[in-house]
Structure formats: structure tokens, C-alpha cells
C-alpha atoms as a PDB file:
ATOM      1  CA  UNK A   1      15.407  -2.900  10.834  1.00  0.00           C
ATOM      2  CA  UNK A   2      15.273  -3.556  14.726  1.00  0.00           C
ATOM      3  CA  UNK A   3      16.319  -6.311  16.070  1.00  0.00           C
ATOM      4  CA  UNK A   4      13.731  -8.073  18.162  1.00  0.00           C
ATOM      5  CA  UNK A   5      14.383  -9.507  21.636  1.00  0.00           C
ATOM      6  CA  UNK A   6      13.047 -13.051  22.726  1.00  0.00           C
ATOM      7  CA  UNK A   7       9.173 -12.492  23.364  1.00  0.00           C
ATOM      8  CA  UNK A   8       6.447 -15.328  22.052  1.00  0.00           C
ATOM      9  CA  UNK A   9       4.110 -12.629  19.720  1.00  0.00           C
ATOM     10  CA  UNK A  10       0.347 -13.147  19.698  1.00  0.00           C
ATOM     11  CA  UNK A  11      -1.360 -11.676  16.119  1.00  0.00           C
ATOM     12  CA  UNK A  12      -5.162 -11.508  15.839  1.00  0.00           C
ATOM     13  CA  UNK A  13      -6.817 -10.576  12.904  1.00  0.00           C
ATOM     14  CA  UNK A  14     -10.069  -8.409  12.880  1.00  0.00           C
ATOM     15  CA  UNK A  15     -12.006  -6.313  10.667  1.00  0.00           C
ATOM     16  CA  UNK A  16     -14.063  -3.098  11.754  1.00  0.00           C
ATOM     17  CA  UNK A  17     -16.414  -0.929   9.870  1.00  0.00           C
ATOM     18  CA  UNK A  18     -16.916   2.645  10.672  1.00  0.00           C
ATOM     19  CA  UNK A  19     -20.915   3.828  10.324  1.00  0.00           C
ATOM     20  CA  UNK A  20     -19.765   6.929   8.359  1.00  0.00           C
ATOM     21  CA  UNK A  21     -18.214   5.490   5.616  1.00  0.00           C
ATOM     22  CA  UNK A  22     -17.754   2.129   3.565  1.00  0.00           C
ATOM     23  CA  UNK A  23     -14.025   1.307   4.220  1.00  0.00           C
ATOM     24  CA  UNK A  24     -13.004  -2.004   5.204  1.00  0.00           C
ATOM     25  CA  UNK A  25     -10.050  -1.853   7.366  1.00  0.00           C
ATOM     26  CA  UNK A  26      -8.043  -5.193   8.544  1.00  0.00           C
ATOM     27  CA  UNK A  27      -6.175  -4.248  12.146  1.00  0.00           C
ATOM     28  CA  UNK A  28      -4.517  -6.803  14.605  1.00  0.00           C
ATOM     29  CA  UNK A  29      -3.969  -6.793  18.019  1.00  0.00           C
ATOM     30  CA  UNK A  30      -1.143  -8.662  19.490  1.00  0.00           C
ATOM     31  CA  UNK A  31       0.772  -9.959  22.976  1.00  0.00           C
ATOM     32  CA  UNK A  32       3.038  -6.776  24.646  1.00  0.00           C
ATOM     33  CA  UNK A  33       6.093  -6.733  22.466  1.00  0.00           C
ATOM     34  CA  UNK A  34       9.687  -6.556  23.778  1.00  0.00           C
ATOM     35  CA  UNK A  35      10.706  -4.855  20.096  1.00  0.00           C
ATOM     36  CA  UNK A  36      10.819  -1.464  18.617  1.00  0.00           C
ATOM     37  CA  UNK A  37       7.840  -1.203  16.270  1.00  0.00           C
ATOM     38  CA  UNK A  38       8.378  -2.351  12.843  1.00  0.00           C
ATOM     39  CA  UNK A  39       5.895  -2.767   9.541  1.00  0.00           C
ATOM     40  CA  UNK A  40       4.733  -5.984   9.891  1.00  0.00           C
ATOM     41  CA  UNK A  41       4.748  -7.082   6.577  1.00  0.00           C
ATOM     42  CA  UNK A  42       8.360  -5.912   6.438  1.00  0.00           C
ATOM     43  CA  UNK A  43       9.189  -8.409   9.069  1.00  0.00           C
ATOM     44  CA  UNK A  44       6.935 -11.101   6.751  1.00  0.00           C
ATOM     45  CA  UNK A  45       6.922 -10.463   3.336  1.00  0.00           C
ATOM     46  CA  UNK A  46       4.957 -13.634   2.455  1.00  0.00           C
ATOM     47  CA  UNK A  47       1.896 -12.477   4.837  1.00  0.00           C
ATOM     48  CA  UNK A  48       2.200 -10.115   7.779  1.00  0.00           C
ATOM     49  CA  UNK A  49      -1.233 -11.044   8.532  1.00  0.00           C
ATOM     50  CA  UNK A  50      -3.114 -14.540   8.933  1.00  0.00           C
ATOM     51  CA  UNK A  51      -6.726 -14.894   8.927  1.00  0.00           C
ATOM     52  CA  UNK A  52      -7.113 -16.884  12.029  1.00  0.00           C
ATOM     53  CA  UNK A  53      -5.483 -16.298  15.384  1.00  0.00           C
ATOM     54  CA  UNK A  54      -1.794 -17.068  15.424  1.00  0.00           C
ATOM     55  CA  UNK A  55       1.175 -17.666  17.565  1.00  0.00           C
ATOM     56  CA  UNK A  56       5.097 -17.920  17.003  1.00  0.00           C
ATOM     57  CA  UNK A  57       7.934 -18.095  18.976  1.00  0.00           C
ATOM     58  CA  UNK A  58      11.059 -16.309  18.277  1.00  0.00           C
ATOM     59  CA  UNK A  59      13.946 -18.286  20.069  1.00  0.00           C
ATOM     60  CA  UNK A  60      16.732 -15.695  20.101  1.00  0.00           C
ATOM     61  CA  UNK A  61      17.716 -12.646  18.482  1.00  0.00           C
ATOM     62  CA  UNK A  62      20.371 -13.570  16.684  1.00  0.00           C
ATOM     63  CA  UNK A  63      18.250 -16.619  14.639  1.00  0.00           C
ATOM     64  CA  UNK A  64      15.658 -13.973  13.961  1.00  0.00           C
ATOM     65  CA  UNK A  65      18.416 -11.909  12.636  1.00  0.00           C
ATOM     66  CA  UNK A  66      19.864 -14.231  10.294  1.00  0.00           C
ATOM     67  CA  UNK A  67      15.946 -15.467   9.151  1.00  0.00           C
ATOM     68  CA  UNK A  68      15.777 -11.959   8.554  1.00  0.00           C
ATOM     69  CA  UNK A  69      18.807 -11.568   6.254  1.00  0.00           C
ATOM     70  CA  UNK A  70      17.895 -14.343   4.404  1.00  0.00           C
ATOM     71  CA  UNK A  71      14.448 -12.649   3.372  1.00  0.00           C
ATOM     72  CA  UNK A  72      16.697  -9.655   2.745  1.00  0.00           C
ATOM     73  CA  UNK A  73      15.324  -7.639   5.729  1.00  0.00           C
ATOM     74  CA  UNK A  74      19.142  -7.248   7.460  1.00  0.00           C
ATOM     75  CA  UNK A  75      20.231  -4.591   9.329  1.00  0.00           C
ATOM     76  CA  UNK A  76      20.851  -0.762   6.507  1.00  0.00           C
ATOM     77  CA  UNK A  77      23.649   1.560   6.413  1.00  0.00           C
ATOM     78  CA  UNK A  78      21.697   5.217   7.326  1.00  0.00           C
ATOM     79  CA  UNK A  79      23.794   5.764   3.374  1.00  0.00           C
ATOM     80  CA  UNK A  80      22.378   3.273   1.753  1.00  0.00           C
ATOM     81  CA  UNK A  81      18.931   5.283   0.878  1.00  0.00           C
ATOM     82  CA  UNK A  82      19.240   8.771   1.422  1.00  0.00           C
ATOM     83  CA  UNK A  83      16.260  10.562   2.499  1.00  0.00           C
ATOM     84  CA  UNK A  84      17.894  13.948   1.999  1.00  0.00           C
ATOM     85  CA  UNK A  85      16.659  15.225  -1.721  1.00  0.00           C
ATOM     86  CA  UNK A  86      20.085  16.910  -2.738  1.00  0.00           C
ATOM     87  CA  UNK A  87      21.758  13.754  -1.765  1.00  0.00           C
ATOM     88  CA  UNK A  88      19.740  11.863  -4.183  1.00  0.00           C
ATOM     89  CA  UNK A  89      18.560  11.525  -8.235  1.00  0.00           C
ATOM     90  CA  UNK A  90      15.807  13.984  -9.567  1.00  0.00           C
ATOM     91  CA  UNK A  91      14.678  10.863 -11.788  1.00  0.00           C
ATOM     92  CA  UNK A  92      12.228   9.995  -8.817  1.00  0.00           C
ATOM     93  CA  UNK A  93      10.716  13.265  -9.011  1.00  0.00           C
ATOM     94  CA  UNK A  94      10.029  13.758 -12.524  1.00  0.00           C
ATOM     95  CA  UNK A  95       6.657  13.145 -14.107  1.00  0.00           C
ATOM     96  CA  UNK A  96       5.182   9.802 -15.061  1.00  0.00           C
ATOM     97  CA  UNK A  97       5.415   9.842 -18.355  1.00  0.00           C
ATOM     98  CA  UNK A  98       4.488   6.352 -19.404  1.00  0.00           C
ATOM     99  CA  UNK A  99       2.281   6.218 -22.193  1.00  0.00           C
ATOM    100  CA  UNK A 100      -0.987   4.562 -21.333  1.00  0.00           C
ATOM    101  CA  UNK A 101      -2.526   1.885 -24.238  1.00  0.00           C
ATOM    102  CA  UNK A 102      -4.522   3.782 -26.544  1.00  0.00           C
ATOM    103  CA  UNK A 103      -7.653   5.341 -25.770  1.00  0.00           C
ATOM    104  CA  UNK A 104      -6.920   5.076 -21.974  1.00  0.00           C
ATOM    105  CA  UNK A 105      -5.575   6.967 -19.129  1.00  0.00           C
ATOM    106  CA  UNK A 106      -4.023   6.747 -16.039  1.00  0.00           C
ATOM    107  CA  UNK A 107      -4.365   7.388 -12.266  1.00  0.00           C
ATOM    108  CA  UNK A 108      -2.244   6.484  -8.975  1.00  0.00           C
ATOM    109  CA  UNK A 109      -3.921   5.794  -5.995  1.00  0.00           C
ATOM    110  CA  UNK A 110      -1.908   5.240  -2.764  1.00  0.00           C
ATOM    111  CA  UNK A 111      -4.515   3.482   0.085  1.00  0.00           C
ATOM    112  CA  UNK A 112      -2.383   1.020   2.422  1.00  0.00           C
ATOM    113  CA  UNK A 113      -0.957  -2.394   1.806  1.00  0.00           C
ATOM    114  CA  UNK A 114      -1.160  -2.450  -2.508  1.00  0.00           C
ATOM    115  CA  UNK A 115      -2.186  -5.938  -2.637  1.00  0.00           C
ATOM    116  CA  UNK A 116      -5.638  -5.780  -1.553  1.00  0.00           C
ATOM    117  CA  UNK A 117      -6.196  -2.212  -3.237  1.00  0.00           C
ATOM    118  CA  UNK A 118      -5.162  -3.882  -6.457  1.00  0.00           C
ATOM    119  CA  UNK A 119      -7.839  -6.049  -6.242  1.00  0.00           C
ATOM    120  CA  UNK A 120     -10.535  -3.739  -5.655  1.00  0.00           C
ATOM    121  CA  UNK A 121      -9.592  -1.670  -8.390  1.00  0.00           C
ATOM    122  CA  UNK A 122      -8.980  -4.723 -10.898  1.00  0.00           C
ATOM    123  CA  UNK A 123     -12.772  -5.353 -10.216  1.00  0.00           C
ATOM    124  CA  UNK A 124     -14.299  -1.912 -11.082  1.00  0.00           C
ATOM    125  CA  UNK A 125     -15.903  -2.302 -14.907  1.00  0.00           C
ATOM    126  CA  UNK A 126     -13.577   0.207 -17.312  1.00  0.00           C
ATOM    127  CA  UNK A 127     -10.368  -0.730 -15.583  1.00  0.00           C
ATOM    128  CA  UNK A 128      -8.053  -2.810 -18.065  1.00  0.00           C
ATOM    129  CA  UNK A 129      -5.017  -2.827 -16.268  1.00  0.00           C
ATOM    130  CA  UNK A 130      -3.301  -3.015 -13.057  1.00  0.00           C
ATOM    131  CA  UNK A 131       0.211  -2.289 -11.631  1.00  0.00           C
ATOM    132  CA  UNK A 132       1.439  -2.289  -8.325  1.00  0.00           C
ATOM    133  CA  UNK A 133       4.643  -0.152  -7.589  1.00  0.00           C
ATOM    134  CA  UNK A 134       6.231   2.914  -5.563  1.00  0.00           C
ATOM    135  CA  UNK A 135       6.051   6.470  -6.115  1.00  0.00           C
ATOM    136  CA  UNK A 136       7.059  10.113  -4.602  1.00  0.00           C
ATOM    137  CA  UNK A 137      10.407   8.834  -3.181  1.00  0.00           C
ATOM    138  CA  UNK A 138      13.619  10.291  -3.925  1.00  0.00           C
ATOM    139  CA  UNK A 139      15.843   7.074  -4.559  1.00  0.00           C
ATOM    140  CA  UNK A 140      15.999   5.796  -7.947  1.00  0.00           C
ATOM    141  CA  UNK A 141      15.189   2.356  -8.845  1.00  0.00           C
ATOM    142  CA  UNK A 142      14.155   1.460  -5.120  1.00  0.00           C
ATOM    143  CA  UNK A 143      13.240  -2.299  -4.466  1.00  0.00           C
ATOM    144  CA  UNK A 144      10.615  -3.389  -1.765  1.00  0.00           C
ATOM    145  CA  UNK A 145      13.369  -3.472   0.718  1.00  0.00           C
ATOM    146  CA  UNK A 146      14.427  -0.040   0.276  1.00  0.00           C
ATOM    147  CA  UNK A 147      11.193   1.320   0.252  1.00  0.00           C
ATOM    148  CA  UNK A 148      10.306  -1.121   3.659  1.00  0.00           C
ATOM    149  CA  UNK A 149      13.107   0.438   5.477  1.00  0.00           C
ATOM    150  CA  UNK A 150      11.367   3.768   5.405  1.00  0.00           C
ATOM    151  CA  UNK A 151      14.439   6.042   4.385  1.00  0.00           C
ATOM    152  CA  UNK A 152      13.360   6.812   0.470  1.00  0.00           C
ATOM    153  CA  UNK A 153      10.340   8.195   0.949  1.00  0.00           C
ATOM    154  CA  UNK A 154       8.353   5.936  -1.078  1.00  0.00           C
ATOM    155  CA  UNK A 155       4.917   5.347  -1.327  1.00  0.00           C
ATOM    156  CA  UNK A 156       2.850   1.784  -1.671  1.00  0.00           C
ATOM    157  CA  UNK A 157       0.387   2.923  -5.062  1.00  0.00           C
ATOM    158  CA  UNK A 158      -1.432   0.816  -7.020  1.00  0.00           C
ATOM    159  CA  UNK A 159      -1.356   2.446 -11.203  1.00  0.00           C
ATOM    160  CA  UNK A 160      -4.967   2.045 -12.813  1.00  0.00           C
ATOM    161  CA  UNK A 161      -4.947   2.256 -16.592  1.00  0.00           C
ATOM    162  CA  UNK A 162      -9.251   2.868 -16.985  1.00  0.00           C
ATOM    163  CA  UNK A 163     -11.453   3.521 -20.563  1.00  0.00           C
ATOM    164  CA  UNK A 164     -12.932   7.320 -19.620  1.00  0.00           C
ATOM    165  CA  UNK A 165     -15.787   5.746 -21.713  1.00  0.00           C
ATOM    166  CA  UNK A 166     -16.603   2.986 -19.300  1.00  0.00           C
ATOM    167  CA  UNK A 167     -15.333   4.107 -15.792  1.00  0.00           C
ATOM    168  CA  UNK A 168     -15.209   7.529 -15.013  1.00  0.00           C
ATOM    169  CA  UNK A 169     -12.033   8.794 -12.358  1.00  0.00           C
ATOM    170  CA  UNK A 170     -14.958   9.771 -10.043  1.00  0.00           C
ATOM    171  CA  UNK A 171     -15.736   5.975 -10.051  1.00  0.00           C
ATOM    172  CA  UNK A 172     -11.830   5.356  -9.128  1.00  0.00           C
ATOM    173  CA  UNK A 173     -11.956   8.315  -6.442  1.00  0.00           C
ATOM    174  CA  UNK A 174     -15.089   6.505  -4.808  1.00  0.00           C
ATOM    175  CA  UNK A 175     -13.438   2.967  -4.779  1.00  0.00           C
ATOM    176  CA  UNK A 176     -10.190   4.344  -3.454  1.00  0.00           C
ATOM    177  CA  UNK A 177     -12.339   6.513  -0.052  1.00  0.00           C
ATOM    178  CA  UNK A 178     -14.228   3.041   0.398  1.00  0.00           C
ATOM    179  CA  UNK A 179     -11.286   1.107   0.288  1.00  0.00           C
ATOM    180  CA  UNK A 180      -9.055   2.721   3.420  1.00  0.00           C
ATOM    181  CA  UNK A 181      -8.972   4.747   6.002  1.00  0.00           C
ATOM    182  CA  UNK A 182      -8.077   8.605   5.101  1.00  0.00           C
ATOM    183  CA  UNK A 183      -7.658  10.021   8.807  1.00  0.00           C
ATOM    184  CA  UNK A 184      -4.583   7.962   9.881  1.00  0.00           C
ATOM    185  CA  UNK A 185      -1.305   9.347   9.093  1.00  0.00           C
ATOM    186  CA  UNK A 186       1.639   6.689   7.429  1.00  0.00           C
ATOM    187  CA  UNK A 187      -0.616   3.958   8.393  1.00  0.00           C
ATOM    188  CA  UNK A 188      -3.151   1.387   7.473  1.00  0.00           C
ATOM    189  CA  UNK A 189      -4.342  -1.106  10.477  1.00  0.00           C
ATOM    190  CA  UNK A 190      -1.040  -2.378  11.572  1.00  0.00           C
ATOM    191  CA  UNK A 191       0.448  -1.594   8.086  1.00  0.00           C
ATOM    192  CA  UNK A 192       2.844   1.407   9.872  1.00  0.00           C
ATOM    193  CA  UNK A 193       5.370   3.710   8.102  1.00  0.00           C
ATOM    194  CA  UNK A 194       5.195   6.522   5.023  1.00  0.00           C
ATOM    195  CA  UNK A 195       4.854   3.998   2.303  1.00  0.00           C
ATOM    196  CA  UNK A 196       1.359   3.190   3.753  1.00  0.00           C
ATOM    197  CA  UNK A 197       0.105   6.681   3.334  1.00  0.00           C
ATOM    198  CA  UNK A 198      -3.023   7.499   1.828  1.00  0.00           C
ATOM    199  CA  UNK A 199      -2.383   9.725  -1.459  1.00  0.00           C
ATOM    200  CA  UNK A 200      -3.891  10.595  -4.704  1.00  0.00           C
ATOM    201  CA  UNK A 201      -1.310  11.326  -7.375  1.00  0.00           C
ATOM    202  CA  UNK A 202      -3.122  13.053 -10.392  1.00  0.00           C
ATOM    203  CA  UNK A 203      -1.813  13.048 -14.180  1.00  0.00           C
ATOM    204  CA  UNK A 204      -4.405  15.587 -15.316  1.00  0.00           C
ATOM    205  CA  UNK A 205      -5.576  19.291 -13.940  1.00  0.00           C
ATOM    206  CA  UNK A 206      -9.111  17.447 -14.743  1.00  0.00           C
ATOM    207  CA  UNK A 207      -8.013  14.896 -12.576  1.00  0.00           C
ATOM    208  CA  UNK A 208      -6.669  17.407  -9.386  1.00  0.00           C
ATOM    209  CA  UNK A 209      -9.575  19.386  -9.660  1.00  0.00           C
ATOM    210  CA  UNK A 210     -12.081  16.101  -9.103  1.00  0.00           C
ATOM    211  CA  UNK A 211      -9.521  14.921  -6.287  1.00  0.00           C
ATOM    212  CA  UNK A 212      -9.826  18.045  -4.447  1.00  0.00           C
ATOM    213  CA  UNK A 213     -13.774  18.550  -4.087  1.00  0.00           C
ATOM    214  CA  UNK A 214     -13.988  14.531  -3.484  1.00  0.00           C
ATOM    215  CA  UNK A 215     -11.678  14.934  -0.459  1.00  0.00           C
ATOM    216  CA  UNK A 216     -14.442  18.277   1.030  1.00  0.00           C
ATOM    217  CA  UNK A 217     -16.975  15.950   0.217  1.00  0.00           C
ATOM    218  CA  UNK A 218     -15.545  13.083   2.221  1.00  0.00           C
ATOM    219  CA  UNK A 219     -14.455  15.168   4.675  1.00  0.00           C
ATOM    220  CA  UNK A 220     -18.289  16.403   5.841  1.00  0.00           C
ATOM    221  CA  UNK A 221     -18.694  12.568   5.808  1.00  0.00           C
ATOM    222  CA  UNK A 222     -15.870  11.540   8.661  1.00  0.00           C
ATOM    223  CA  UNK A 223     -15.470  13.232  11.639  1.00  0.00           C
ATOM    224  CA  UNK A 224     -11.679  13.067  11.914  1.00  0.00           C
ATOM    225  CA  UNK A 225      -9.538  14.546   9.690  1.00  0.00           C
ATOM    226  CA  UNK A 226      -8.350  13.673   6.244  1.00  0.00           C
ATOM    227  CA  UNK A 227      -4.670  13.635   5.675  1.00  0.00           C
ATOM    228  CA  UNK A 228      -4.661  12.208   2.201  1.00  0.00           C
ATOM    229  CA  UNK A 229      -2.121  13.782   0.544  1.00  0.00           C
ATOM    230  CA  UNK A 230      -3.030  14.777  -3.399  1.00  0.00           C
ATOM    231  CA  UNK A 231       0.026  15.621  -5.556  1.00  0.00           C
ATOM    232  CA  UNK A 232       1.203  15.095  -9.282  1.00  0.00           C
ATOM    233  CA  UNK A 233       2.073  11.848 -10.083  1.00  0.00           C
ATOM    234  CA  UNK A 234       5.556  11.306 -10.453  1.00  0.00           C
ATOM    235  CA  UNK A 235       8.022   8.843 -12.044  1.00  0.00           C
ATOM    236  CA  UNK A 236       6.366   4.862 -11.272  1.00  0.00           C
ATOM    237  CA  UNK A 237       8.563   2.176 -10.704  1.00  0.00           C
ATOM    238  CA  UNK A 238       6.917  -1.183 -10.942  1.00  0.00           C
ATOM    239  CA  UNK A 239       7.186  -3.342  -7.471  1.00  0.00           C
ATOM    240  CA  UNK A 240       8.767  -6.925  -7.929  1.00  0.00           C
ATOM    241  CA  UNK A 241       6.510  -9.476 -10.200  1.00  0.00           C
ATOM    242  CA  UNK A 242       5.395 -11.531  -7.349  1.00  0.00           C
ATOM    243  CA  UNK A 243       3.183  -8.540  -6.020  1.00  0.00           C
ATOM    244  CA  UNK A 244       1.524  -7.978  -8.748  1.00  0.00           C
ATOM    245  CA  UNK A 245      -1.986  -9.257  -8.754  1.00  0.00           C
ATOM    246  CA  UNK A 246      -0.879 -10.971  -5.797  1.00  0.00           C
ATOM    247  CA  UNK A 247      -4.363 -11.684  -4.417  1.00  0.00           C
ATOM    248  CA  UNK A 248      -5.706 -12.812  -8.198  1.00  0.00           C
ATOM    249  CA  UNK A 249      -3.095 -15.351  -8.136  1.00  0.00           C
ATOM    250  CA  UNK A 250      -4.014 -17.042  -4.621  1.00  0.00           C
ATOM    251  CA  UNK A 251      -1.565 -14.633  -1.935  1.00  0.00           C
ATOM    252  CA  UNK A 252      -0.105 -16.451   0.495  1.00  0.00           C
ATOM    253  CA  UNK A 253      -2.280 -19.697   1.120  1.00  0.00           C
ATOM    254  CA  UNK A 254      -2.624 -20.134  -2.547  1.00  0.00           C
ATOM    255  CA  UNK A 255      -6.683 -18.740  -2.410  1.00  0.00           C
ATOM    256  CA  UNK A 256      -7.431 -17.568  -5.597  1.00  0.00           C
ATOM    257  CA  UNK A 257      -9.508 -14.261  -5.041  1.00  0.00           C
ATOM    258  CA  UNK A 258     -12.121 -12.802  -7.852  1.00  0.00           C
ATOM    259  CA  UNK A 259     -11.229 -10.550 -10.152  1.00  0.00           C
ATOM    260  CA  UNK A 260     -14.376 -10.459 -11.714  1.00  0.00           C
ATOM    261  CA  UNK A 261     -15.969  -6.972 -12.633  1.00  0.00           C
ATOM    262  CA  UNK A 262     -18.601  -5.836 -10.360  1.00  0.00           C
ATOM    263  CA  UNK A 263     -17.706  -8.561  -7.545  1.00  0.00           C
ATOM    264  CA  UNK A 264     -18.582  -7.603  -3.865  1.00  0.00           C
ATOM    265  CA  UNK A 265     -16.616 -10.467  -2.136  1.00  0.00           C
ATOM    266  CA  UNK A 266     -14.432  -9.458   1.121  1.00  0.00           C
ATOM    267  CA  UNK A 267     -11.317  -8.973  -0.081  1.00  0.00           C
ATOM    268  CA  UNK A 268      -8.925 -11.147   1.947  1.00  0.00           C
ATOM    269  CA  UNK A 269      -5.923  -8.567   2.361  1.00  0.00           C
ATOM    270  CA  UNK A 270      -3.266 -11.169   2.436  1.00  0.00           C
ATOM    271  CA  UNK A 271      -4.162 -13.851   0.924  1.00  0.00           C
END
């Protein structure tokens, strides 16, 4: 984490559509910044982002600091998360092997920020469960601050336990193209850094086999290219309760969004 120098910062929220596909991405513009850059929503875990235009002073650099270290954003030994793989457990890379209920299966979908992915996925028909967590790091047991720092390796994903007789994983693969934008590398809007990467984490040869022809399909769709990244899934760890369903249960202003299946509101990304 950077410290950030005295500077008044300017945030504006926007959304932009792209004519050759259906994803919906939320970006900001802001003020010129006397800071190095840093993920926003590191810097505000309670909402990064605000829905109207929105200014904030930052007196001096050493109250930021210590506002900071009270969120638990303060400064990280370089040894605290190793990003070197020898240096670190071989528990993050092993297989997911949680069971799924019954009759179900699982897929991982990393697309951005996981709140609002979440949400679009807990709306698809055939879904029956939701978790929200990080994946393909090499630090064991990592909590949102590790993975925010950007030295374990982590990735954002969002789990989806779907009935195969009610939603089909080509039905996930199309909700998770529409939801983000595949073509920019380790970020999402202003979302910046490796745990916002887009990936597809498959449990199933079935399931790499569909992921691979969806990308070429999507790919003569966009005209810039794809750097999804499609890999086995690998050992989940759940994020911290308060993201999960974070959206369903209001975000940040306490604005309940739908869950409902089949529902076509905007997702509000934060809340």
C-alpha cells in the first residue's frame, strides 16, 4: 500500500456499453492524482465507487495512513505474502475438491469486482448457490487484505453450484462474457491489479472443452483481444461473510438489489 500525498480526489461514476457485445462495465474518471495507483476498492473496502459524483479531501498523509490501518490496509512486509511458489504451501494449488450438494456441480468464474458478478449469477434459473472467494494464489488461507495487496497471486471468483438439469454451463459461460470485459489485462474499470483478472477455472474436461470454443466464439465477436485466462480450478477459499451476497443484502447504502431468477435490473456494482 502507497501512501498518498495531500491532493482533494474527484471520482465520477459512468457506465459504457460496447456495440459488439452485452457487457456492462462501471469505469470512473477522477481529478490528476498526486499517488501511486492503487485498487480502489482496496483503499475503500465499504465502496470504492459511489453512484453519483463525489469529492473528498485527504488532509495529510499521515491521517490517511492511520485511517488506513484501521481498515487494515497498513503498509506489508515484501515477506509477509510470498509471491515466489517454492517459498509458499502447495495447498493453494491443489484441486477443489469440495463436494457440491447432490445432484449439482460446480464452476468458478473470475470477471472483476465479485460482488456484482455474484449477483448476476445468483439470478440465472438452475443456480442454487453462490460463494464469493479467491482462487489460483499460492498463499494459504489468504484474507481480502492479502489478496488486495497483490503479492499472492489471488484471484476475485465468484463459485456457482448450478442443477445441469435446469441451467446448462453454456448458460454460465454466456452470463460470465456479458458480464465483463475479456480484453483488459488484471483489470475491470478502475478495479486494477491480478485479482481482477478475467478467468474461467473448469472442474470438468466437459467443462474446458465448452470454455475453450466459447472464448473463439467470443473472440470473432470483439475486436481486441481476449486474455481470459482458462485453467483447472484449484483449492477455493471462501472471502469474509460480509461479501457474500453483498449486493442481495443492500451493499453499501443499504439498497437491497434483486435476486430474483430471470431479473434484468442494472446491477448497481457497489451497492
Amino acid at each position: 500500500m502507497h501512501l498518498l500525498r495531500p491532493t482533494t480526489a474527484t471520482i465520477t461514476t459512468f457506465t459504457t456499453t460496447t456495440s459488439s457485445s452485452a457487457f456492462l462495465i462501471t469505469s470512473h474518471s477522477s481529478s490528476p492524482l498526486s499517488l501511486s495507483t492503487v485498487p480502489t476498492r482496496a483503499a475503500f473496502p465499504s465502496s470504492p465507487y459511489y453512484p453519483t459524483k463525489h469529492s473528498s479531501s485527504l488532509s495529510s498523509p499521515q491521517k490517511m495512513s492511520s485511517w488506513l490501518g484501521k481498515l487494515g490496509f497498513g503498509a506489508r512486509s515484501p515477506t509477509e505474502s510470498p509471491t515466489d511458489p517454492s517459498l509458499s504451501s502447495s495447498i493453494p494449488q491443489s484441486p477443489d475438491t469440495d463436494p457440491p450438494a447432490a445432484g449439482q456441480e460446480f464452476a468458478q468464474f473470475g470477471a472483476g469486482c465479485f460482488w456484482g458478478v455474484e449477483l448476476a449469477f445468483q439470478r440465472i434459473p438452475g443456480v442454487t448457490k453462490t460463494e464469493v472467494g479467491y482462487t489460483q494464489g499460492y498463499v494459504d488461507k489468504p484474507t481480502y487484505n492479502d489478496v488486495c495487496s497483490g503479492t499472492t497471486g489471488h484471484s476475485e471468483v465468484v463459485r456457482v453450484q448450478y442443477d445441469p438439469k435446469e441451467c446448462s454451463y453454456e448458460t454460465l459461460l454466456d452470463a460470465f462474457w456479458a458480464r465483463h470485459d475479456p480484453t483488459t489485462l488484471n483489470r475491470q474499470g478502475n478495479d486494477v491489479g491480478t485479482q481482477y483478472r478475467s478467468g474461467i477455472y473448469f472442474y470438468t474436461p466437459e467443462q474446458e472443452k465448452a470454455a475453450l470454443e466459447s472464448k473463439e466464439r467470443q473472440q470473432k465477436i470483439l475486436n481486441r483481444k481476449i486474455v481470459t485466462e482458462i485453467m483447472p480450478a484449484k483449492k477455493f477459499y471462501r472471502a469474509e461473510e460480509y461479501h457474500q451476497q453483498y449486493l442481495e443484502k443492500g451493499g453499501r447504502f443499504g439498497f437491497k438489489q434483486s435476486t430474483e431468477k430471470g431479473c434484468n435490473d442494472p446491477i448497481r456494482c457497489y451497492g
